[in-house]
PDB file of N, CA and C in Angstrom:
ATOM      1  N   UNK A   1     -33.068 -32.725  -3.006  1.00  0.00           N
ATOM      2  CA  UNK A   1     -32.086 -31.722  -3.387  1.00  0.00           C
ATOM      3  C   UNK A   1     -30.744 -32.419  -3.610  1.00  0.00           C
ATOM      4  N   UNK A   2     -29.843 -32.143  -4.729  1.00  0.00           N
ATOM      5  CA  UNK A   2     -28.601 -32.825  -5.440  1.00  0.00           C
ATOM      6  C   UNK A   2     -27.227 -31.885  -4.867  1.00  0.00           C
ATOM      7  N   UNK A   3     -26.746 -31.792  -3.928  1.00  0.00           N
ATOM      8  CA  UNK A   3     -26.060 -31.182  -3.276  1.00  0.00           C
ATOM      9  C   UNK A   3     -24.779 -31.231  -4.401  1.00  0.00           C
ATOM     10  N   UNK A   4     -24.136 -31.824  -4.997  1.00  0.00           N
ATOM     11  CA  UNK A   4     -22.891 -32.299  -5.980  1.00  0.00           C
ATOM     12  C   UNK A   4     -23.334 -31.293  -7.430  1.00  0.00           C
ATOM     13  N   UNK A   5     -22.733 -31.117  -8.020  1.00  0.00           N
ATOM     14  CA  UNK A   5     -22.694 -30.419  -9.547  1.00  0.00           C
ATOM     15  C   UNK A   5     -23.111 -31.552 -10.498  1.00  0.00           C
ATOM     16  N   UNK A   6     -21.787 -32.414 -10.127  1.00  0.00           N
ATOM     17  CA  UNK A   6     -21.755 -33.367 -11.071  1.00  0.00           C
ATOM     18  C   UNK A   6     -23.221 -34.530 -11.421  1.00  0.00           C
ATOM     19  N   UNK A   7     -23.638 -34.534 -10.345  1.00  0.00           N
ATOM     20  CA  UNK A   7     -25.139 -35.246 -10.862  1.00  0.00           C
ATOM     21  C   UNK A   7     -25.775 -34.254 -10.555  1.00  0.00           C
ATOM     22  N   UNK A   8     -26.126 -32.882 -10.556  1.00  0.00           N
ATOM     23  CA  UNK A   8     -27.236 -32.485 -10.775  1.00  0.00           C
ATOM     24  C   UNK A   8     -27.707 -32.416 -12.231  1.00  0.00           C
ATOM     25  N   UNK A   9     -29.729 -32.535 -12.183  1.00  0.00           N
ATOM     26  CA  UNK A   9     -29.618 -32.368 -13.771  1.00  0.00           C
ATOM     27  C   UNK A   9     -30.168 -31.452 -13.937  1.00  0.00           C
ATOM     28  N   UNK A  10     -30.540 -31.214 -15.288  1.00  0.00           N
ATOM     29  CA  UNK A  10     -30.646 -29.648 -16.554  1.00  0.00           C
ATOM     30  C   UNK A  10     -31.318 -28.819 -15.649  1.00  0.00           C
ATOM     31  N   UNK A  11     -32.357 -28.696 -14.999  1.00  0.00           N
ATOM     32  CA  UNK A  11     -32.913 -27.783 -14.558  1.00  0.00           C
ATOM     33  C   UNK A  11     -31.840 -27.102 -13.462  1.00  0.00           C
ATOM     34  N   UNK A  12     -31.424 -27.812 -12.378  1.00  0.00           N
ATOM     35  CA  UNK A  12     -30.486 -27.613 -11.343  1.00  0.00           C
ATOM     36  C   UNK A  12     -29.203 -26.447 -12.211  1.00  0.00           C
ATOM     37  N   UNK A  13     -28.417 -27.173 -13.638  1.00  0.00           N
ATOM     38  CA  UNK A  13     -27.504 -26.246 -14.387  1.00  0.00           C
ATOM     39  C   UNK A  13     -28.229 -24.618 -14.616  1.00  0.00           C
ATOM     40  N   UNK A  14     -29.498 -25.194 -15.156  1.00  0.00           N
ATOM     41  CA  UNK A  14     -29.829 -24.112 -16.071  1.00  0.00           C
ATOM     42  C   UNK A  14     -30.359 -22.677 -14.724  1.00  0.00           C
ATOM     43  N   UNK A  15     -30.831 -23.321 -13.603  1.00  0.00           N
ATOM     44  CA  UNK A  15     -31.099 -22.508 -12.291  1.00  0.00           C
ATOM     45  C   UNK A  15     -29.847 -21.654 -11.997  1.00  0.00           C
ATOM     46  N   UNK A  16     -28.522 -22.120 -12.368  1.00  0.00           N
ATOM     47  CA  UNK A  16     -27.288 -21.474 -11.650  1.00  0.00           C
ATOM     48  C   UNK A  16     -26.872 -20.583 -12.479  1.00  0.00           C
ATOM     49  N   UNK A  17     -27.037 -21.086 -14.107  1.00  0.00           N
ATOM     50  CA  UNK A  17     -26.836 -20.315 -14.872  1.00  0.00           C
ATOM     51  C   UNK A  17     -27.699 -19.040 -14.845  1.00  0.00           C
ATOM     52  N   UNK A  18     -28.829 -18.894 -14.714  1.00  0.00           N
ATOM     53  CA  UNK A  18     -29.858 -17.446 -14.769  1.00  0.00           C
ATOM     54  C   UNK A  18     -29.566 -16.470 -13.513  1.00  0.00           C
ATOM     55  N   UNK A  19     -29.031 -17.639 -12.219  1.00  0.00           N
ATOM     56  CA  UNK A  19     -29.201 -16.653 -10.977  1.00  0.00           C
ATOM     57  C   UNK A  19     -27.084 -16.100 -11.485  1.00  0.00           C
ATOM     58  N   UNK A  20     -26.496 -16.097 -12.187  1.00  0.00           N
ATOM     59  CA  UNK A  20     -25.428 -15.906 -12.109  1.00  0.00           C
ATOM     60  C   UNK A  20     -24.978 -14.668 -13.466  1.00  0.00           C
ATOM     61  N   UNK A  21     -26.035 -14.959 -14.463  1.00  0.00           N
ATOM     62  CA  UNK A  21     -26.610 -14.060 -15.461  1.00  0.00           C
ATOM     63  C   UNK A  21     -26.925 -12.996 -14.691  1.00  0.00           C
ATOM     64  N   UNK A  22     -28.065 -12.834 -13.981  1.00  0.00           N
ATOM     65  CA  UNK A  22     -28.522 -11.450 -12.989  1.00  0.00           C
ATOM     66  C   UNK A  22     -28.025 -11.630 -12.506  1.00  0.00           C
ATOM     67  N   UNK A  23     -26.682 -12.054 -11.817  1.00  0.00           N
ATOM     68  CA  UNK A  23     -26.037 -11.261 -11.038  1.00  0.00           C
ATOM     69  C   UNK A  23     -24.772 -10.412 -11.588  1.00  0.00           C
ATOM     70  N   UNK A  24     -24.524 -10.939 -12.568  1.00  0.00           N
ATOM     71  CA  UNK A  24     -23.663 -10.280 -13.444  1.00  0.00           C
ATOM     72  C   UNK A  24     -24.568  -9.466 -14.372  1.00  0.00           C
ATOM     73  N   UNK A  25     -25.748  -9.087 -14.085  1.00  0.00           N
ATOM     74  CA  UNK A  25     -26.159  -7.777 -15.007  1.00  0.00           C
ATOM     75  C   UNK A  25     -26.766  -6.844 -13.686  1.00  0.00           C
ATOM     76  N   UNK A  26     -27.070  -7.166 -12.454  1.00  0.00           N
ATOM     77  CA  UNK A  26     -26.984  -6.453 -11.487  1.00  0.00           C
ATOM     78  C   UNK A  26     -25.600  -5.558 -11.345  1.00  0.00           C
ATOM     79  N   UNK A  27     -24.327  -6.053 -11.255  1.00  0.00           N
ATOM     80  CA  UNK A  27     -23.200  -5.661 -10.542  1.00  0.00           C
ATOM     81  C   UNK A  27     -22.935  -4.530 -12.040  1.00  0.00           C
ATOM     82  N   UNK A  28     -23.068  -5.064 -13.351  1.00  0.00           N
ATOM     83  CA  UNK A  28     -22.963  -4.446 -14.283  1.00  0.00           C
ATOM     84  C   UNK A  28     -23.212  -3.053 -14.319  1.00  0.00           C
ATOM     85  N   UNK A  29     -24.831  -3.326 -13.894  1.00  0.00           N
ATOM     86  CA  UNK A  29     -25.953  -2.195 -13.608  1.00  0.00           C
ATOM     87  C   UNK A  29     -25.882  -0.971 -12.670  1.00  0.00           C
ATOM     88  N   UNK A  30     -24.920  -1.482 -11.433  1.00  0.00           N
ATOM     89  CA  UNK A  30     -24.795  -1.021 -10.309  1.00  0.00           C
ATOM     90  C   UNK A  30     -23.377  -0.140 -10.719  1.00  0.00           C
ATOM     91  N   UNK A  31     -22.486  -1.016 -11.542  1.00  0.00           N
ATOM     92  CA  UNK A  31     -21.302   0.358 -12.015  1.00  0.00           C
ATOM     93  C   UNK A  31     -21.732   0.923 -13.030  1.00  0.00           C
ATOM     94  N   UNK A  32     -22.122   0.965 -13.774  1.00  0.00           N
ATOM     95  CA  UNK A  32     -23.010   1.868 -14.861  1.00  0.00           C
ATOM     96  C   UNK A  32     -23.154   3.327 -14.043  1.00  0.00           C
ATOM     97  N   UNK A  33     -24.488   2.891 -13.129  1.00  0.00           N
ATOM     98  CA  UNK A  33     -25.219   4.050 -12.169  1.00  0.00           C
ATOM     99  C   UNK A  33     -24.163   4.374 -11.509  1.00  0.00           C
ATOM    100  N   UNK A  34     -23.294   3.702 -10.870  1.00  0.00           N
ATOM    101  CA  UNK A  34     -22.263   4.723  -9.994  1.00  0.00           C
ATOM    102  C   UNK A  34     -21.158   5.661 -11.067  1.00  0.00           C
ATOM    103  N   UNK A  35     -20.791   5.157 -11.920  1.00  0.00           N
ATOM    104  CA  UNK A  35     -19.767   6.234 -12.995  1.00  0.00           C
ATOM    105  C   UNK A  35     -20.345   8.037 -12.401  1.00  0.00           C
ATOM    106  N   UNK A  36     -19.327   8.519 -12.299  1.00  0.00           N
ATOM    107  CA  UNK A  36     -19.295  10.065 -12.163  1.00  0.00           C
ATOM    108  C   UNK A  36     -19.397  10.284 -14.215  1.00  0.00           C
ATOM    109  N   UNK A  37     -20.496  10.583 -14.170  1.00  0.00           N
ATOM    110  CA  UNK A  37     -20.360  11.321 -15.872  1.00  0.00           C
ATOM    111  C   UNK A  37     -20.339  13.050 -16.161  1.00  0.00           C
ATOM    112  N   UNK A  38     -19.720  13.119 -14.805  1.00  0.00           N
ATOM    113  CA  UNK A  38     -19.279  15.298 -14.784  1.00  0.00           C
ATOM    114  C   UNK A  38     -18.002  15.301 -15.685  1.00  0.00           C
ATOM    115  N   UNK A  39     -17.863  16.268 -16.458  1.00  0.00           N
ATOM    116  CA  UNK A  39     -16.486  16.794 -16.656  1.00  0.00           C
ATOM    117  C   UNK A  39     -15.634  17.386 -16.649  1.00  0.00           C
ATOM    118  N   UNK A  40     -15.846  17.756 -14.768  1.00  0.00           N
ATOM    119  CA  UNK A  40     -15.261  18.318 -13.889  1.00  0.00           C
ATOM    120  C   UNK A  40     -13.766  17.877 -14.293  1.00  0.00           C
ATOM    121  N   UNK A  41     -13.566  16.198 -13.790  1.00  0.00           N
ATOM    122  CA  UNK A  41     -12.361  15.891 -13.299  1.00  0.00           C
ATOM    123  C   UNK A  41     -11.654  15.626 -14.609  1.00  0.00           C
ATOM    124  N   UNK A  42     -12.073  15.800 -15.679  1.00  0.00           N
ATOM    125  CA  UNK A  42     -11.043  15.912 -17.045  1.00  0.00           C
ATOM    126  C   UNK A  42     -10.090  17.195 -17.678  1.00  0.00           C
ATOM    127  N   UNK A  43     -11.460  18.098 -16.810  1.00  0.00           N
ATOM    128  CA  UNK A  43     -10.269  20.084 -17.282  1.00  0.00           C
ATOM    129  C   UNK A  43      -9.238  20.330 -16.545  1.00  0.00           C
ATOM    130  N   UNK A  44      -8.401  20.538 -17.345  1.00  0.00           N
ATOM    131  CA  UNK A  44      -7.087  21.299 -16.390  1.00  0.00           C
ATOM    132  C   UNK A  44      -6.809  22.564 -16.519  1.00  0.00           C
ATOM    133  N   UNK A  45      -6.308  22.927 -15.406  1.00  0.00           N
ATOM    134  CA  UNK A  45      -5.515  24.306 -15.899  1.00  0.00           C
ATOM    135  C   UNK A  45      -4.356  24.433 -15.575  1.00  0.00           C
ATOM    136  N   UNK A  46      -3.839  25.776 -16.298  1.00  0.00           N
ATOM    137  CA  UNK A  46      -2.424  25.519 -16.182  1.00  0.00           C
ATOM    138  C   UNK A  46      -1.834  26.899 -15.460  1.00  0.00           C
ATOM    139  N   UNK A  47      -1.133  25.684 -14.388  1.00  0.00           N
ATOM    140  CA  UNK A  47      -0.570  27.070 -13.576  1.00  0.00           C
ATOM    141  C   UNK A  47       0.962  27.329 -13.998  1.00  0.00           C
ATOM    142  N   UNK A  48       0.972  28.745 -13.458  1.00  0.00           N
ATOM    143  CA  UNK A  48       2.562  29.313 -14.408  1.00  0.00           C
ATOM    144  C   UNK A  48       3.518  29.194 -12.728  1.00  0.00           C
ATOM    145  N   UNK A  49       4.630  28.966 -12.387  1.00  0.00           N
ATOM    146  CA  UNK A  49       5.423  29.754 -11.516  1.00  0.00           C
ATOM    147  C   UNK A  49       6.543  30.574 -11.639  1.00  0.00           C
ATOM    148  N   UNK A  50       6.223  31.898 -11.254  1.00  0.00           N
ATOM    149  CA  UNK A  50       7.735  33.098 -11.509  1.00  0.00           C
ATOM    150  C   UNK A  50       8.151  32.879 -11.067  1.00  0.00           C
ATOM    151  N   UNK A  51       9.462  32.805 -11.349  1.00  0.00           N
ATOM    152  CA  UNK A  51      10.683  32.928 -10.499  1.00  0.00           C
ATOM    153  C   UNK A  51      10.963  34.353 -10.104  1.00  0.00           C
ATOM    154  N   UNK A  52      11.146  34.377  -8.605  1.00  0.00           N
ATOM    155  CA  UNK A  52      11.360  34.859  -7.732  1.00  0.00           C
ATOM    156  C   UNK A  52      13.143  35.625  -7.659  1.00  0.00           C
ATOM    157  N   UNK A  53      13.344  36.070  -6.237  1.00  0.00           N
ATOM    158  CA  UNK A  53      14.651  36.368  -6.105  1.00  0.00           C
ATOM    159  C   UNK A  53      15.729  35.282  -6.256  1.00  0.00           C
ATOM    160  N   UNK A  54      16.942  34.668  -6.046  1.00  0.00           N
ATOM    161  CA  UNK A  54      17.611  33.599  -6.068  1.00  0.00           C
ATOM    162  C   UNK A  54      17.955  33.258  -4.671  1.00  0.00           C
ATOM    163  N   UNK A  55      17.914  32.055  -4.070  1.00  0.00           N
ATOM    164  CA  UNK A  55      18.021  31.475  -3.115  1.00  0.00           C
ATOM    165  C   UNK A  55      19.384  31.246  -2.740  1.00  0.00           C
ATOM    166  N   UNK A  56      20.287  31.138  -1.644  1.00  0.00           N
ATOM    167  CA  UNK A  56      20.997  30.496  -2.105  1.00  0.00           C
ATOM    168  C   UNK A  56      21.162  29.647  -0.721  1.00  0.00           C
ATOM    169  N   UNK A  57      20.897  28.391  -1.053  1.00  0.00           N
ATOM    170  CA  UNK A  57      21.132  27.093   0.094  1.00  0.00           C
ATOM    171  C   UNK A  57      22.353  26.380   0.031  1.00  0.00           C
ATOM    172  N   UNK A  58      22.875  26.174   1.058  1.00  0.00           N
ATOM    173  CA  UNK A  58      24.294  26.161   1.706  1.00  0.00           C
ATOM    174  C   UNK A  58      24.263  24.760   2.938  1.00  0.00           C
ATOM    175  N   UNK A  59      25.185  24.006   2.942  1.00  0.00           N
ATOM    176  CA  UNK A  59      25.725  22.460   3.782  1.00  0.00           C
ATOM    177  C   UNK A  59      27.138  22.577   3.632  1.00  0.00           C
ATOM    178  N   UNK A  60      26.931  22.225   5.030  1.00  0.00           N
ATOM    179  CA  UNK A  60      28.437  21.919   5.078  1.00  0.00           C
ATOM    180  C   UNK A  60      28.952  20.153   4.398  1.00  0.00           C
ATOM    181  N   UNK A  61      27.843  19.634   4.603  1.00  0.00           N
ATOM    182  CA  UNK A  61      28.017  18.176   3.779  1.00  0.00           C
ATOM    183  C   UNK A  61      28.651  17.118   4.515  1.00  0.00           C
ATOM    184  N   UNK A  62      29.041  17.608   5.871  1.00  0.00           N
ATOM    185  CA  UNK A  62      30.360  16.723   6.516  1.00  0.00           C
ATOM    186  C   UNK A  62      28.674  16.241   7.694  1.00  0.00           C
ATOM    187  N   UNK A  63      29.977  15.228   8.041  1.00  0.00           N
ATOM    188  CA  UNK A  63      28.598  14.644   9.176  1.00  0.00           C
ATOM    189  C   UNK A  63      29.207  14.521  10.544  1.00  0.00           C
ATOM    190  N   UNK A  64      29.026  14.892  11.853  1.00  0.00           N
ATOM    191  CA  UNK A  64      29.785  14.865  12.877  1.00  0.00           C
ATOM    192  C   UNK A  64      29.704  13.446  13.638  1.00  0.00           C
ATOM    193  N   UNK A  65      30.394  12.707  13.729  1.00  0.00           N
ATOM    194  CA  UNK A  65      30.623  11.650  14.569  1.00  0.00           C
ATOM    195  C   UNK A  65      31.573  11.659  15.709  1.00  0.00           C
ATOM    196  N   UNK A  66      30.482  10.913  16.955  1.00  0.00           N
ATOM    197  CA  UNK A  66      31.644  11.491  18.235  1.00  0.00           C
ATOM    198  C   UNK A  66      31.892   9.781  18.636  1.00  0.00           C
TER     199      UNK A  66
END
């Protein structure tokens, strides 16, 4: 067994290359199947708000320091 990259030969490359191929068409595969394909989360609706009576909010604005 050729523990180094650099002298391993063709078969050793071509082994890393296939197990790295399926694994990049596994992970591919695996988000494919997970995608939500509902189109639930694309509709909106639209909410209205009335206005109400008038508020009226009030500060004195000052800050007390002792």
């Amino acid at each position: 067994m050729n523990h180094s990259i650099y002298s391993a030969d063709r078969m050793t490359h071509l082994k890393i290359v296939v197990v790295a191929l399926f694994a990049g068409i596994l992970v591919a595969g695996f988000g494919i199947a997970a995608h939500n394909s509902s189109d639930e989360g694309y509709t909106q609706t639209a909410r209205v708000m009335k206005a109400g009576k008038p508020v009226a909010i009030t500060s004195s604005g000052t800050s007390l320091v002792r």
